[in-house]
C-alpha atoms as a PDB file:
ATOM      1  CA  UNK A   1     -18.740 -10.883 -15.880  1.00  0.00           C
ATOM      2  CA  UNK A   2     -16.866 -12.454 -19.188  1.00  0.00           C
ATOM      3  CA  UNK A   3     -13.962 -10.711 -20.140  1.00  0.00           C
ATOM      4  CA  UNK A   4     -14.264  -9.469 -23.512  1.00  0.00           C
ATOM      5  CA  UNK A   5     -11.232  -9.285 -26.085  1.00  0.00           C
ATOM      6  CA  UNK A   6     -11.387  -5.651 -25.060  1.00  0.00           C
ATOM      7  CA  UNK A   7     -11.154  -5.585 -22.042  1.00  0.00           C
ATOM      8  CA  UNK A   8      -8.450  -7.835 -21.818  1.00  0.00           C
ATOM      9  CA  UNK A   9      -6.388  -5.826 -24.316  1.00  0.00           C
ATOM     10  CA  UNK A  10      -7.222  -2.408 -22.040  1.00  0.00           C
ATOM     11  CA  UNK A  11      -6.202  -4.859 -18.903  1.00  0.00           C
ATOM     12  CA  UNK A  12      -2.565  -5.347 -20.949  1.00  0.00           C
ATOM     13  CA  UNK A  13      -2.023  -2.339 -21.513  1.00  0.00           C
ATOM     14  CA  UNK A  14      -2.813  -1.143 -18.055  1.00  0.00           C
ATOM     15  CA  UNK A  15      -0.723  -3.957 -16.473  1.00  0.00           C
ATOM     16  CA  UNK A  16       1.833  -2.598 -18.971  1.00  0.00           C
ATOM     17  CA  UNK A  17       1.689   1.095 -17.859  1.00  0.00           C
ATOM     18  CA  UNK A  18       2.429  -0.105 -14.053  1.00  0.00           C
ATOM     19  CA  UNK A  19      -1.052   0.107 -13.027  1.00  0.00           C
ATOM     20  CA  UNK A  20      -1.940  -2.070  -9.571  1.00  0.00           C
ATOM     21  CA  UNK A  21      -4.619  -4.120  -9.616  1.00  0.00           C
ATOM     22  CA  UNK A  22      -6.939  -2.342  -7.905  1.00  0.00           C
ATOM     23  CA  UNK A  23      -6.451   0.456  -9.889  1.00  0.00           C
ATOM     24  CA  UNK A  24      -6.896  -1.570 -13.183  1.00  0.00           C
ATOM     25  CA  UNK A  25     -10.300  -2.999 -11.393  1.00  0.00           C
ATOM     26  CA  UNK A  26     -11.522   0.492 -10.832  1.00  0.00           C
ATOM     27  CA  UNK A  27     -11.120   1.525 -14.484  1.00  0.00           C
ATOM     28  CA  UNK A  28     -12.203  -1.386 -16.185  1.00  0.00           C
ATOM     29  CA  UNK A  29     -15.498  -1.170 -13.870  1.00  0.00           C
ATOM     30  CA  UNK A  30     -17.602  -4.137 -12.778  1.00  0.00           C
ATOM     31  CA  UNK A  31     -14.733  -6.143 -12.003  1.00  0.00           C
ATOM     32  CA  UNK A  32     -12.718  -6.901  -8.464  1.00  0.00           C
ATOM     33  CA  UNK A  33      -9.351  -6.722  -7.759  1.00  0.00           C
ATOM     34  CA  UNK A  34      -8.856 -10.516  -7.521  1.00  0.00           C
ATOM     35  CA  UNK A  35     -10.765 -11.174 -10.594  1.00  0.00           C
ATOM     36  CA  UNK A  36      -7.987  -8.841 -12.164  1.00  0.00           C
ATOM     37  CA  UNK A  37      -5.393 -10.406 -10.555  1.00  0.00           C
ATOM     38  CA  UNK A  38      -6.284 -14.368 -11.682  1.00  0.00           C
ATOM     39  CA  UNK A  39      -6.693 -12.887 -15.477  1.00  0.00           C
ATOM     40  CA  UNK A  40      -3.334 -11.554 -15.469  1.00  0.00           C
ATOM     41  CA  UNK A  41      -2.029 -15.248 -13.601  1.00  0.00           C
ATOM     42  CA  UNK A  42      -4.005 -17.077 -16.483  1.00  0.00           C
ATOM     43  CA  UNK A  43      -2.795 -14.904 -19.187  1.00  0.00           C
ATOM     44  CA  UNK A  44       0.570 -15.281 -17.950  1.00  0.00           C
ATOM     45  CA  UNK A  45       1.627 -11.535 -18.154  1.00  0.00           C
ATOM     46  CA  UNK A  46       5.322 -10.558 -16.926  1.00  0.00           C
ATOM     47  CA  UNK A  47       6.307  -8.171 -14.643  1.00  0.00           C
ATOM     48  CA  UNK A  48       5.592  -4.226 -15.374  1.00  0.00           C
ATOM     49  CA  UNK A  49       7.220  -1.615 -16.952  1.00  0.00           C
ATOM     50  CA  UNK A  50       7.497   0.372 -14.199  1.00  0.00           C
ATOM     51  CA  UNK A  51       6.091  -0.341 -10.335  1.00  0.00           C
ATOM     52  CA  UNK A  52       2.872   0.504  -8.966  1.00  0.00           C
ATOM     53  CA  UNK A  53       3.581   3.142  -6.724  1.00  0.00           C
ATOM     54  CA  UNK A  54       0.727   6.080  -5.847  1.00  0.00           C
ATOM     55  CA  UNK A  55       1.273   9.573  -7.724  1.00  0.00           C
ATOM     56  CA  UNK A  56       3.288  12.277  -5.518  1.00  0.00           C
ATOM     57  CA  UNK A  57       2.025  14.973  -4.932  1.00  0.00           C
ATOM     58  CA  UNK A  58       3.894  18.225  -5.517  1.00  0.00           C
ATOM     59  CA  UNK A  59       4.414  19.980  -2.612  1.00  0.00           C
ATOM     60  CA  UNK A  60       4.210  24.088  -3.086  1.00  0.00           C
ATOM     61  CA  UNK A  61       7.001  26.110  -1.915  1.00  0.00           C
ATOM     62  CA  UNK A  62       5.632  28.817   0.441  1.00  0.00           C
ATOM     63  CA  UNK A  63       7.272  32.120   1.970  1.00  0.00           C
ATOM     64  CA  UNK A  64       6.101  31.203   6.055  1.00  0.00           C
ATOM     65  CA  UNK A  65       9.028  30.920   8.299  1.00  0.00           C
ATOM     66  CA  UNK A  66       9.463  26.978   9.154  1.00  0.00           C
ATOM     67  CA  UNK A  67       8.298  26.313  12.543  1.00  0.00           C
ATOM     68  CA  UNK A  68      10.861  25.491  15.240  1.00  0.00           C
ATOM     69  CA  UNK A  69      11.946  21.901  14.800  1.00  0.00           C
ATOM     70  CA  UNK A  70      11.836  19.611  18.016  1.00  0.00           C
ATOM     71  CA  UNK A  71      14.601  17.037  18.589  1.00  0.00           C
ATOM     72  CA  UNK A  72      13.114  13.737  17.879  1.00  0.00           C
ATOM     73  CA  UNK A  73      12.914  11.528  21.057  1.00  0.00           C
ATOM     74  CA  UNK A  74      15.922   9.395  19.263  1.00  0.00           C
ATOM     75  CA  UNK A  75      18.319  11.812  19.415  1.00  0.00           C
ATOM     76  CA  UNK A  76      17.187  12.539  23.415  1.00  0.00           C
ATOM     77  CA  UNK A  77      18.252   8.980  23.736  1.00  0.00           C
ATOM     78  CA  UNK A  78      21.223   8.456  22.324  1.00  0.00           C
ATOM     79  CA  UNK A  79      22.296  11.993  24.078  1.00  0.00           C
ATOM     80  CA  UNK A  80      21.672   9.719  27.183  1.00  0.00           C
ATOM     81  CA  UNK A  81      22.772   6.362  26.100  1.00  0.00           C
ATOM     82  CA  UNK A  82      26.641   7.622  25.365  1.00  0.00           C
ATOM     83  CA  UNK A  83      28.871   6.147  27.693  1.00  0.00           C
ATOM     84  CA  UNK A  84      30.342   8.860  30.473  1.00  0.00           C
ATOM     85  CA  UNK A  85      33.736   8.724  30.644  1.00  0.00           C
ATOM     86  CA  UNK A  86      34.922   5.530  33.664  1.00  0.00           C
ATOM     87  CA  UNK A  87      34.786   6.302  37.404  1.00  0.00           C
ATOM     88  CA  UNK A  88      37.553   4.535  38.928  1.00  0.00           C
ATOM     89  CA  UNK A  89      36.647   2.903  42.014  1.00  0.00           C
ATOM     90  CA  UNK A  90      37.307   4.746  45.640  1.00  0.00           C
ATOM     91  CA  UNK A  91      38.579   3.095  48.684  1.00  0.00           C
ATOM     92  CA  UNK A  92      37.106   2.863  51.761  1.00  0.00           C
ATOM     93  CA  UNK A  93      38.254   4.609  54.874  1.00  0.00           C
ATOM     94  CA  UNK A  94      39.894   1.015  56.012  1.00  0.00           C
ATOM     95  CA  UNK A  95      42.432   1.373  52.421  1.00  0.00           C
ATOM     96  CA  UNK A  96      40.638  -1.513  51.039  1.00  0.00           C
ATOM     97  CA  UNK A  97      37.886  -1.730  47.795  1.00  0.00           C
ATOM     98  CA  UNK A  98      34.384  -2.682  48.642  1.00  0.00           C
ATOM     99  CA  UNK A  99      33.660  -5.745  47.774  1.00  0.00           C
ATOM    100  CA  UNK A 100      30.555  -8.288  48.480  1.00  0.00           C
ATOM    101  CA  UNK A 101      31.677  -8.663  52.043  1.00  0.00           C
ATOM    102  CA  UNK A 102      31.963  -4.759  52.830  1.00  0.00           C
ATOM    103  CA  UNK A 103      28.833  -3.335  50.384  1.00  0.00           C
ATOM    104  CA  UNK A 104      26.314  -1.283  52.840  1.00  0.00           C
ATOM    105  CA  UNK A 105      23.944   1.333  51.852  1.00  0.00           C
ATOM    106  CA  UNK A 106      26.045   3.910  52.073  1.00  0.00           C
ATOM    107  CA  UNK A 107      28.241   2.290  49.281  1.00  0.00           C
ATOM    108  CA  UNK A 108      27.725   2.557  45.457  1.00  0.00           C
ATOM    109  CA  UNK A 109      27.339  -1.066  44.571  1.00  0.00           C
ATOM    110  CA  UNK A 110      28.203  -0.320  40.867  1.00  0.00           C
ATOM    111  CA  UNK A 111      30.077  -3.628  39.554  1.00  0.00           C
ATOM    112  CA  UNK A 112      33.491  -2.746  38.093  1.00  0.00           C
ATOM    113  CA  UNK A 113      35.037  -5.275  36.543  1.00  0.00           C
ATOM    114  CA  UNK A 114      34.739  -9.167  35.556  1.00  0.00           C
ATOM    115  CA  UNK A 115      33.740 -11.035  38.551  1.00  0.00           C
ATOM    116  CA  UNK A 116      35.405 -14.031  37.929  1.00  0.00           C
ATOM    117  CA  UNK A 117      38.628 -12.129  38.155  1.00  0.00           C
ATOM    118  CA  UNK A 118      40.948 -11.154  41.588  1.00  0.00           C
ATOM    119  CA  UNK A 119      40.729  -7.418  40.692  1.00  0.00           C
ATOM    120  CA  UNK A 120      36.665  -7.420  40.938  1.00  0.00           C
ATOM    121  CA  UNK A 121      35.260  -4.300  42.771  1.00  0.00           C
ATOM    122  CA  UNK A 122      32.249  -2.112  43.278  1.00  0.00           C
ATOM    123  CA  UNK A 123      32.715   1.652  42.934  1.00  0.00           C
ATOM    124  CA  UNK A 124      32.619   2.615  46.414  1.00  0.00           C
ATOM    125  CA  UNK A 125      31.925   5.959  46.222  1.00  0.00           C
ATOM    126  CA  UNK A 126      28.672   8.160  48.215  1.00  0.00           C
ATOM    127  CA  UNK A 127      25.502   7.121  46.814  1.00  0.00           C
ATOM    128  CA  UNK A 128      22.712   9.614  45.431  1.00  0.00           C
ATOM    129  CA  UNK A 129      20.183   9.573  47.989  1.00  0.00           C
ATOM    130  CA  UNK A 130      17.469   6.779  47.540  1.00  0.00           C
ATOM    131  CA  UNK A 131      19.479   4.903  45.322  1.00  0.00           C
ATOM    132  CA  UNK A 132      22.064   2.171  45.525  1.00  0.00           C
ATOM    133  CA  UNK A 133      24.448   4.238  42.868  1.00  0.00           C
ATOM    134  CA  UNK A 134      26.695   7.401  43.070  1.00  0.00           C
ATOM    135  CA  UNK A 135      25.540   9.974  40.415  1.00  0.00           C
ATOM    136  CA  UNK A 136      27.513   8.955  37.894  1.00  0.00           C
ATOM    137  CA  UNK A 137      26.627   5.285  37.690  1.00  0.00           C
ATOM    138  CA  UNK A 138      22.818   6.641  38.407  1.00  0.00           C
ATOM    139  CA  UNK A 139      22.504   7.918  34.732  1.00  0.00           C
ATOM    140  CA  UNK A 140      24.391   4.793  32.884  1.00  0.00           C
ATOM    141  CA  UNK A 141      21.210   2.544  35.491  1.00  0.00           C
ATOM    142  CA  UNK A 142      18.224   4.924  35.198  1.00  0.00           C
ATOM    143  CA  UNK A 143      17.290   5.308  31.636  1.00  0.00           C
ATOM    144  CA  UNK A 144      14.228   7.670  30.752  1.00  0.00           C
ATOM    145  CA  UNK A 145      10.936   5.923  30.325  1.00  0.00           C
ATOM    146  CA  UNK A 146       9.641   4.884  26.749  1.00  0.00           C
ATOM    147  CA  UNK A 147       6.441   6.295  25.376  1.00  0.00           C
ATOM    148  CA  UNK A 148       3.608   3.778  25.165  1.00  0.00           C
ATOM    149  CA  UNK A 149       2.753   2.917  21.697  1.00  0.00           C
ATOM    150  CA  UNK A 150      -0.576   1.885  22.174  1.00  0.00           C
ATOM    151  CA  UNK A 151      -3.666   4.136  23.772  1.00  0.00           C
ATOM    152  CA  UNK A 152      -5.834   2.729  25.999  1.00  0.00           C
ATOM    153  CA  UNK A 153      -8.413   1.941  23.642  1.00  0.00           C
ATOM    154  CA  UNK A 154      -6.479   0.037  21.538  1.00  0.00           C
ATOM    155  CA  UNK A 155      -5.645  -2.531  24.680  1.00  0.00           C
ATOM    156  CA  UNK A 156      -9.067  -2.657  25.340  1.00  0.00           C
ATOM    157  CA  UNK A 157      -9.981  -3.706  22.140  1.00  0.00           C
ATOM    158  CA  UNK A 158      -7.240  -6.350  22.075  1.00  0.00           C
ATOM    159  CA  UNK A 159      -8.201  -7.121  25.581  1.00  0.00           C
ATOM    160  CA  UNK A 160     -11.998  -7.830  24.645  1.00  0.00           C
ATOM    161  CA  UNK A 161     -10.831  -9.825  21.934  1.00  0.00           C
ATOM    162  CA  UNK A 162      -8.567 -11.984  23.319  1.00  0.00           C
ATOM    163  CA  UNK A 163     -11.360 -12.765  25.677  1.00  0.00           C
ATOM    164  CA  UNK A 164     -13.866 -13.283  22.803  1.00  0.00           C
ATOM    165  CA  UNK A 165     -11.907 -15.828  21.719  1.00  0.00           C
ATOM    166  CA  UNK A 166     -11.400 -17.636  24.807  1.00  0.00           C
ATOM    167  CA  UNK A 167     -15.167 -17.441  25.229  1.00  0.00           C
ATOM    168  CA  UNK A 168     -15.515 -19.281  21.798  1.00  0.00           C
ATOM    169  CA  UNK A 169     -12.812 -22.060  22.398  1.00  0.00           C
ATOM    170  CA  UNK A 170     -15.074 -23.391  24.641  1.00  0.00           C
END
């Protein structure tokens, strides 16, 4: 395909208007994006008057009741990831903090402080059943599971890929 003086004057003035490449290739016809590209390098065109950005559509204002809006699993989170307010430690029937020596299982074993310091304790208090923390420091350690991001096909795909590859390094 030879690019005739008109052509490259409608190519201009399309790169002018904002136009993206592919767009410009799909009205001049019989032309690819990349040939479209390398004319504009070669003919040393600046930037556009305005960026290439896909037409918006305008959206049409209807009378139906909005349907109920569900929180967005963000906002679940950081409802759960604010900090409760502190749990002071509680002392054990002998007056004393636990510490390493005195943990058990029927102990929270919830850190409290720096351990490199004299004042180091764990909470102390009755644990939730089945787990090593009172209910309190159970929510700050048990955050709710993530979604997955990817279905199963996708790993599969990626799976079979990966060992396509491996198959071919060979």
């Amino acid at each position: 395909m030879s690019w005739s003086d008109e052509r490259v004057e409608k190519l201009k003035k399309l790169w002018g208007e904002g136009l993206s490449a592919s767009q410009i290739a799909k009205e001049l016809g019989g032309v690819t994006r990349n040939a479209v590209i390398g004319k504009v390098h070669r003919l040393g065109l600046s930037g556009r008057a305005t960026p290439s950005r896909p037409p918006t559509r305008a959206v049409a204002k209807s009378n139906r009741p909005r349907p109920a809006v569900r929180p967005s699993p963000r906002s679940f989170v950081a409802r759960v990831a604010t900090k409760p307010a502190p749990v002071e430690p509680q002392r054990l029937p002998n007056g004393e903090f636990a510490t390493v020596l005195t943990l058990s299982d029927h102990v929270c074993r919830w850190p409290i402080g720096d351990p490199s310091d004299r004042n180091f304790r764990f909470c102390g208090r009755r644990p939730k059943s089945g787990s090593p923390y009172c209910d309190s420091h159970a929510v700050q350690a048990y955050q709710p599971a993530k979604r997955r991001r990817r279905s199963s096909e996708d790993a599969t795909t990626a799976l079979d890929a990966i060992a396509a590859s491996r198959r071919m390094s060979w």
